[in-house]
Protein backbone atom coordinates (compact mmCIF):
# COMPACT_ATOMS: atom_id res chain seq x y z
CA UNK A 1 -56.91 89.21 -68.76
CA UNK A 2 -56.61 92.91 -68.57
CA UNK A 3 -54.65 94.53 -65.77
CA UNK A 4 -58.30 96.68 -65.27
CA UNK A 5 -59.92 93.06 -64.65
CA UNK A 6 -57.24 91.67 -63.23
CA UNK A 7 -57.08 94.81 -60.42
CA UNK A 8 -61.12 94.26 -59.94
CA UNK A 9 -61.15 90.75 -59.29
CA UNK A 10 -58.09 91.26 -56.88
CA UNK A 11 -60.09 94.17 -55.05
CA UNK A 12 -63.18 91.56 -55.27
CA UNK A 13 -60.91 88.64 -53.69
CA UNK A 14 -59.96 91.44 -51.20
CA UNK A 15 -62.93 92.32 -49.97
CA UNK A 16 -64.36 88.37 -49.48
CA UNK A 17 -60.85 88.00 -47.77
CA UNK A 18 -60.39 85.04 -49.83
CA UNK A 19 -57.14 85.72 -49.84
CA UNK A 20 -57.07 85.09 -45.99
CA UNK A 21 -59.94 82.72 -45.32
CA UNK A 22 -58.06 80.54 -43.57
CA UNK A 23 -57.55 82.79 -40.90
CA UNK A 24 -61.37 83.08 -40.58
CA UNK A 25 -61.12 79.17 -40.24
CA UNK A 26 -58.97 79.27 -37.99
CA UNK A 27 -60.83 81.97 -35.65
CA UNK A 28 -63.64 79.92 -35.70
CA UNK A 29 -61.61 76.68 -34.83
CA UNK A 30 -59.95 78.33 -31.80
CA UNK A 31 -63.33 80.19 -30.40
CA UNK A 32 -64.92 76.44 -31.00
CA UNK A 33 -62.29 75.05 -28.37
CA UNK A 34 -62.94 78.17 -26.45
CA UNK A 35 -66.45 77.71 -26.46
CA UNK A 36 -66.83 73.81 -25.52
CA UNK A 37 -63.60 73.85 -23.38
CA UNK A 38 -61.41 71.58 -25.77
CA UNK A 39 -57.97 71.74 -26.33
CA UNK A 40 -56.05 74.09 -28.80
CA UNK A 41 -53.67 71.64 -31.26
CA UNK A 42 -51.45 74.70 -32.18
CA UNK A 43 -50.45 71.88 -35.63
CA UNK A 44 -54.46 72.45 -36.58
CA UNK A 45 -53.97 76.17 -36.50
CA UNK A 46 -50.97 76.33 -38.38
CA UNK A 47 -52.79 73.57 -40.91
CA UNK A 48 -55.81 74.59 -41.22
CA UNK A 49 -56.92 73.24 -44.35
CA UNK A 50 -54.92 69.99 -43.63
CA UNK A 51 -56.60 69.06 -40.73
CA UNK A 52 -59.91 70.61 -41.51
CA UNK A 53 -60.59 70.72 -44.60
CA UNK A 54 -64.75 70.43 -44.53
CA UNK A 55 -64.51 73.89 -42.56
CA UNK A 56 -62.09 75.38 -44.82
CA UNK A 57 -64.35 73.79 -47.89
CA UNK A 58 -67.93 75.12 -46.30
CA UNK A 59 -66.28 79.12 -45.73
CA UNK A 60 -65.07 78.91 -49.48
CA UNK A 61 -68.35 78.08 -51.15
CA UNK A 62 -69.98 79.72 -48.46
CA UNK A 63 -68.09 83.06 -49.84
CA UNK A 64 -69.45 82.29 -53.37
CA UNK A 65 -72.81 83.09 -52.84
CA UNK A 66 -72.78 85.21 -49.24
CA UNK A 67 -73.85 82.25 -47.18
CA UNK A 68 -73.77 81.59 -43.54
CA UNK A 69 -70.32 79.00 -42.46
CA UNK A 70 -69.84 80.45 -38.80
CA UNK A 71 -71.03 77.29 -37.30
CA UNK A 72 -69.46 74.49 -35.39
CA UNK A 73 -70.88 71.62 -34.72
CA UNK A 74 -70.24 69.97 -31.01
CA UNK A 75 -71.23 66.87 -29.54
CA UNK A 76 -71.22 65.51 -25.88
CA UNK A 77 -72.46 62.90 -24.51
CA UNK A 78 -74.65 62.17 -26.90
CA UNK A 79 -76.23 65.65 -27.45
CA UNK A 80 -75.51 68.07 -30.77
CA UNK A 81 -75.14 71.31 -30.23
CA UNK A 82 -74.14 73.60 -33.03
CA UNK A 83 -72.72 77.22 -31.70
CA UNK A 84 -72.80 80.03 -33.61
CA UNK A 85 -69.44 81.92 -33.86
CA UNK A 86 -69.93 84.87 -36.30
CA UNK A 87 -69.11 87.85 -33.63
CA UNK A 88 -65.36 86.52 -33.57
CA UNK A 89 -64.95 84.81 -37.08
CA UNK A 90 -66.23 86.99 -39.98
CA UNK A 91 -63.73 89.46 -41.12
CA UNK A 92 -64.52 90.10 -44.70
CA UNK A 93 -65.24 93.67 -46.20
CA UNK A 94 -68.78 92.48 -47.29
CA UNK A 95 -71.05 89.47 -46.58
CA UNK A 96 -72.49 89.75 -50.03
CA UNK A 97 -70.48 87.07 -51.95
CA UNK A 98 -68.55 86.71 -55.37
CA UNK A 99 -71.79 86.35 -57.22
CA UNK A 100 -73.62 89.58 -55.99
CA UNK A 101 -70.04 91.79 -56.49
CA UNK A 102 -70.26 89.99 -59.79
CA UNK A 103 -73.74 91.07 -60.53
CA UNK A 104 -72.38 94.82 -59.89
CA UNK A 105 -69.88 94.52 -62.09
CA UNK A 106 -71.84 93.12 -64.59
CA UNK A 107 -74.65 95.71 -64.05
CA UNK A 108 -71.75 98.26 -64.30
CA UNK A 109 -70.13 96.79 -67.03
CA UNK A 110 -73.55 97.75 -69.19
CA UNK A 111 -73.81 101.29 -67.77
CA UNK A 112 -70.52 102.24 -69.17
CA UNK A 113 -70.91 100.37 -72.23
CA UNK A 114 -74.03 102.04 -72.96
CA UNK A 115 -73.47 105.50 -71.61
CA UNK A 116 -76.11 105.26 -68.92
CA UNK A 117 -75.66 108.70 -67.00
CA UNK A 118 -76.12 108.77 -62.93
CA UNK A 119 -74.60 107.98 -59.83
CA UNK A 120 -74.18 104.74 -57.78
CA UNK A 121 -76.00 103.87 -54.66
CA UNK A 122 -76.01 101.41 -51.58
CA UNK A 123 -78.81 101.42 -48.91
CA UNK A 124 -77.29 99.77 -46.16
CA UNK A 125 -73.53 99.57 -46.40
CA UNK A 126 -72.49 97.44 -43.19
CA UNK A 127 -68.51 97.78 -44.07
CA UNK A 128 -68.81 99.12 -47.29
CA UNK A 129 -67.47 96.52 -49.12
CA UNK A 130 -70.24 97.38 -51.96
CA UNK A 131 -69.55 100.52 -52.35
CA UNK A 132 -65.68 99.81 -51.91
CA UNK A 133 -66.19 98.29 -55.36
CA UNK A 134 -68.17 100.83 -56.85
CA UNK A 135 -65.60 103.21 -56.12
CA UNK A 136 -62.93 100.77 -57.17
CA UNK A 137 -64.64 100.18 -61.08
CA UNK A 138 -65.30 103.97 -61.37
CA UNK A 139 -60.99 104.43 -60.50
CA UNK A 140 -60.44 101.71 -62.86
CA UNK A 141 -62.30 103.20 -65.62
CA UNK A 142 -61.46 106.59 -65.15
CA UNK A 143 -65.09 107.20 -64.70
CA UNK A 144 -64.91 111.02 -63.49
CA UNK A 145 -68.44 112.00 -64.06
CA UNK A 146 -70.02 109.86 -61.57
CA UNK A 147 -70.25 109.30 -57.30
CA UNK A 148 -71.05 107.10 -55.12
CA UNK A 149 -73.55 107.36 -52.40
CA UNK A 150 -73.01 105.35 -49.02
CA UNK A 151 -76.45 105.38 -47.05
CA UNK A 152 -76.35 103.39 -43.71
CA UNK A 153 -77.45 104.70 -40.18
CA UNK A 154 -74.24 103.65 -39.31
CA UNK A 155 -75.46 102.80 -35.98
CA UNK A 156 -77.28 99.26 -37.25
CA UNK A 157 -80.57 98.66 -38.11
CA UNK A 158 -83.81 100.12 -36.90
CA UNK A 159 -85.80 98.56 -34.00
CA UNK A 160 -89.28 97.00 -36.37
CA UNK A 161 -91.75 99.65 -35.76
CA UNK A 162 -94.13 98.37 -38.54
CA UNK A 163 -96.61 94.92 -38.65
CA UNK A 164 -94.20 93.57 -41.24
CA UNK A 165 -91.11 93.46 -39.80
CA UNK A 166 -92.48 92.19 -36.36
CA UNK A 167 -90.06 89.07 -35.54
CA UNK A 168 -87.37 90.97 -37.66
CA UNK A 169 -84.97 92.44 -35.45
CA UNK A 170 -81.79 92.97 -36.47
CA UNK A 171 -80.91 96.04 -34.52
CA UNK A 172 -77.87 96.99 -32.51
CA UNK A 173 -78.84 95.54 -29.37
CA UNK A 174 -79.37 91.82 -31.21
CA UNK A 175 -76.98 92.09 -33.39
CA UNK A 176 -74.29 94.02 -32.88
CA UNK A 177 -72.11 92.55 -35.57
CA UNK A 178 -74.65 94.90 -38.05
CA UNK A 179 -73.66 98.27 -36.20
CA UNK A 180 -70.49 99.62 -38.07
CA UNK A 181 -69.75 103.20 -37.31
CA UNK A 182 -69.72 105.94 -39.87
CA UNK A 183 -65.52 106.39 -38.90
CA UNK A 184 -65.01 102.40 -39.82
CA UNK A 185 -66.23 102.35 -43.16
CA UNK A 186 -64.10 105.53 -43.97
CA UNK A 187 -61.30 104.00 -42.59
CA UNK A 188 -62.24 100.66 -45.04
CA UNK A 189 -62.51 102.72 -47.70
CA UNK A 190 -58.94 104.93 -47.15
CA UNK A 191 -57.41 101.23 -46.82
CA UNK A 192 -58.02 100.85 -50.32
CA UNK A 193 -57.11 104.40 -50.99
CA UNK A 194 -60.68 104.77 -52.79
CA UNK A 195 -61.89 107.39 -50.21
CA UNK A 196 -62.07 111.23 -51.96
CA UNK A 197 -64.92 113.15 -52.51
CA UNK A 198 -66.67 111.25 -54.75
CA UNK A 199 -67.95 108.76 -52.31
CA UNK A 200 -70.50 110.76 -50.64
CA UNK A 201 -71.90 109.73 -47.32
CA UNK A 202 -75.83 109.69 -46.13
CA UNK A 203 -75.67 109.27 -42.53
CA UNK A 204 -79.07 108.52 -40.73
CA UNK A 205 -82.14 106.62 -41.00
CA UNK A 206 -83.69 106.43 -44.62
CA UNK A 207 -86.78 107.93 -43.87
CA UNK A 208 -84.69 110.93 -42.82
CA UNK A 209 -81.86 111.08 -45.52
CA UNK A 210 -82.94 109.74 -49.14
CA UNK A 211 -85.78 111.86 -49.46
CA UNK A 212 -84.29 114.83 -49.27
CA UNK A 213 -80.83 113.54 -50.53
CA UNK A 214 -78.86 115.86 -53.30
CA UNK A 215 -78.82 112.66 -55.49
CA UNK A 216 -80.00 113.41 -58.95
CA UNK A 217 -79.57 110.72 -61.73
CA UNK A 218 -78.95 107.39 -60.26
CA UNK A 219 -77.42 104.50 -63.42
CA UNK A 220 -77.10 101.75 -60.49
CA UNK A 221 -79.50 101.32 -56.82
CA UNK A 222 -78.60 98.54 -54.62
CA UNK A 223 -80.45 97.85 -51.75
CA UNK A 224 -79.73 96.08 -48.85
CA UNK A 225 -82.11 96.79 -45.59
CA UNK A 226 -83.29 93.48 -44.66
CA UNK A 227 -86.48 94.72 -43.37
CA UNK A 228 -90.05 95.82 -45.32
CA UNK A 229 -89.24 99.60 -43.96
CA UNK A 230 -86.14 100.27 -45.15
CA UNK A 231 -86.29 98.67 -48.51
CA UNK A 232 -89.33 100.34 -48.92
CA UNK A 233 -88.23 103.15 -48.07
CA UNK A 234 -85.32 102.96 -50.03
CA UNK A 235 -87.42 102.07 -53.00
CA UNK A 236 -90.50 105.20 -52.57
CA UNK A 237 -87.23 107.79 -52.94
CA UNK A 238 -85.06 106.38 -55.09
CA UNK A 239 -87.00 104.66 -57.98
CA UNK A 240 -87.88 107.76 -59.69
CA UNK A 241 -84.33 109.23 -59.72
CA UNK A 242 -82.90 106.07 -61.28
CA UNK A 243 -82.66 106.67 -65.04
CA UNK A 244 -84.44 104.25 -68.34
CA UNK A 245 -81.76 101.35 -68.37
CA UNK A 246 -80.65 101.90 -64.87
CA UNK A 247 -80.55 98.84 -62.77
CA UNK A 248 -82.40 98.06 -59.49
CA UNK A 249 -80.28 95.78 -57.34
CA UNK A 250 -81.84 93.82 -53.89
CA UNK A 251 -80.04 92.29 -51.87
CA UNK A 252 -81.97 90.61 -49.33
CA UNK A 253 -84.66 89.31 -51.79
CA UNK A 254 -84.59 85.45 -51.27
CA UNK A 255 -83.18 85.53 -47.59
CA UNK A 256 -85.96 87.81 -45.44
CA UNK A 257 -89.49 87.39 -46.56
CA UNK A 258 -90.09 91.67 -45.38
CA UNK A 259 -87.87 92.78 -48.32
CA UNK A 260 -89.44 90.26 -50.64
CA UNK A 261 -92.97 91.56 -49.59
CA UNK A 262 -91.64 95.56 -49.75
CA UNK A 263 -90.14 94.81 -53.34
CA UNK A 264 -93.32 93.08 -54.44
CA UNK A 265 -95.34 95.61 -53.15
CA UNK A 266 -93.71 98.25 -54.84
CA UNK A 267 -93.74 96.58 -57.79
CA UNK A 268 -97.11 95.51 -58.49
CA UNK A 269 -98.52 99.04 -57.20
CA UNK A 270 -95.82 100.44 -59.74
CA UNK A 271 -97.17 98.31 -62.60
CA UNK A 272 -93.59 96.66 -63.07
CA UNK A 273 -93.57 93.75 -64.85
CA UNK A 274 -90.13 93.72 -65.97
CA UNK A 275 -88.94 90.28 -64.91
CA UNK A 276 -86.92 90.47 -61.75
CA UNK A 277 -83.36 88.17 -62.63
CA UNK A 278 -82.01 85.80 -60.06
CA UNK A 279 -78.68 86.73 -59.16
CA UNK A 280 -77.95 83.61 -56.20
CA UNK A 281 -80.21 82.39 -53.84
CA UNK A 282 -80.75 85.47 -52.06
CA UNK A 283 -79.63 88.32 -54.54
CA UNK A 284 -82.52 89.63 -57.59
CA UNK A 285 -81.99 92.46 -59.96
CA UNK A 286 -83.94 94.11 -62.90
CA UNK A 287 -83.12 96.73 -65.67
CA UNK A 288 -85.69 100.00 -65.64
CA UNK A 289 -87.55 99.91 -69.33
């Protein structure tokens, strides 16, 4: 292996905190005995994979492919309740996965082989881990000619305002694991001294930033709104900027059906019938013609 691959996958295995899971594991073991009033075996915590080893086993593959793992099961007296324990156990840089930073390498990987010209985009950031990675390819390459563009509100997501997203809200209020502030992804992205000024941040609703946005030739778009209204919006300004053999990365394709609908949308009234390409169960890409 290379030391250029060998420094991405380390920056990957960074980002997923692999490195650390277990001290995910163990969050979620000690907020569990928190939560249902049990007592803390201080040999578990120290253990952790020992003496718990389905947890430990469920938060690795979870990792693989950006899955949920924050649960705990608890029973009493006959009754199951499972508890939900994400607010004080998920740590990584991104939720996204190994396979989905794998598809962006991959994706990447062709650009430069090819000499596709643009930039590099993420709608919807959360910590930046994404666009950590962008960053991190472009240093090891020595890819000078090209930026990265971080687009988030930075204050979560939107409140649904249209038909398709009702029962979709994932705003601050609901989930306030979603609303990272402008200031922490910087500070994410300095930790991997990776911030300079060609990461370039869009701060602000996309309705109200890409539009307008001094982006001109995109190589790579990845998208990652959840909701019909920002993907689409995402999608009406940014399809025409990215370039013939650029790629078109969604994140949220197989998890909420309001992206699914906004990419299908767009697609069919774009006459698109390049094949979209599974990248997990929730990630899809395709190549522009």
């Amino acid at each position: 292996m290379t030391p250029t691959r060998r420094y991405l996958d380390l920056l990957k295995s960074a980002l997923l905190n692999d490195i650390y899971i277990e001290n995910e594991v163990r969050l979620l073991y000690l907020f569990a005995m928190h939560a249902t009033r049990g007592k803390v075996d201080f040999e578990v915590v120290r253990q952790i994979g020992k003496h718990i080893p389905d947890a430990l086993a469920k938060a690795q593959k979870a990792r693989l492919e950006g899955r949920p793992w924050w649960y705990w099961e608890s029973v009493s007296g006959g009754n199951q309740k499972i508890i939900n324990l994400r607010n004080g156990c998920e740590f990584s840089h991104t939720m996204i996965g190994r396979k989905r930073l794998e598809n962006i390498e991959h994706c990447l990987d062709v650009i430069r082989a090819e000499g596709i010209p643009g930039d590099l985009i993420e709608t919807g950031v959360w910590l930046g881990g994404a666009t950590i990675f962008m960053r991190g390819y472009l240093a090891a390459y020595d890819l000078p000619e090209r930026s990265v563009w971080v687009a988030d509100s930075f204050e979560g997501l939107p409140k649904p305002s249209l038909a398709q997203d009702e029962g979709w809200d994932f705003s601050a209020a609901e989930m306030p694991i979603l609303a990272v502030s402008l200031d922490e992804v910087k500070e994410n992205f300095r930790r991997y001294d990776l911030l300079d000024d060609r990461v370039r941040f869009l701060k602000g609703w996309f309705k109200d930033t890409l539009p307008t946005a001094p982006i001109g030739k995109l190589a790579l778009a990845r998208m990652d709104g959840d909701l019909y209204e920002s993907t689409m919006d995402a999608l009406n300004a940014l399809y025409d900027r990215v370039v013939p053999g650029g790629f078109l990365l969604i994140d949220d394709y197989g998890d909420f059906e309001p992206c699914r609908r906004a990419v299908d949308e767009f697609r069919q009234h774009r006459g698109i019938t390049v094949p979209l390409q599974r990248v997990d169960w929730s990630g899809m890409f395709w190549r522009k013609p």
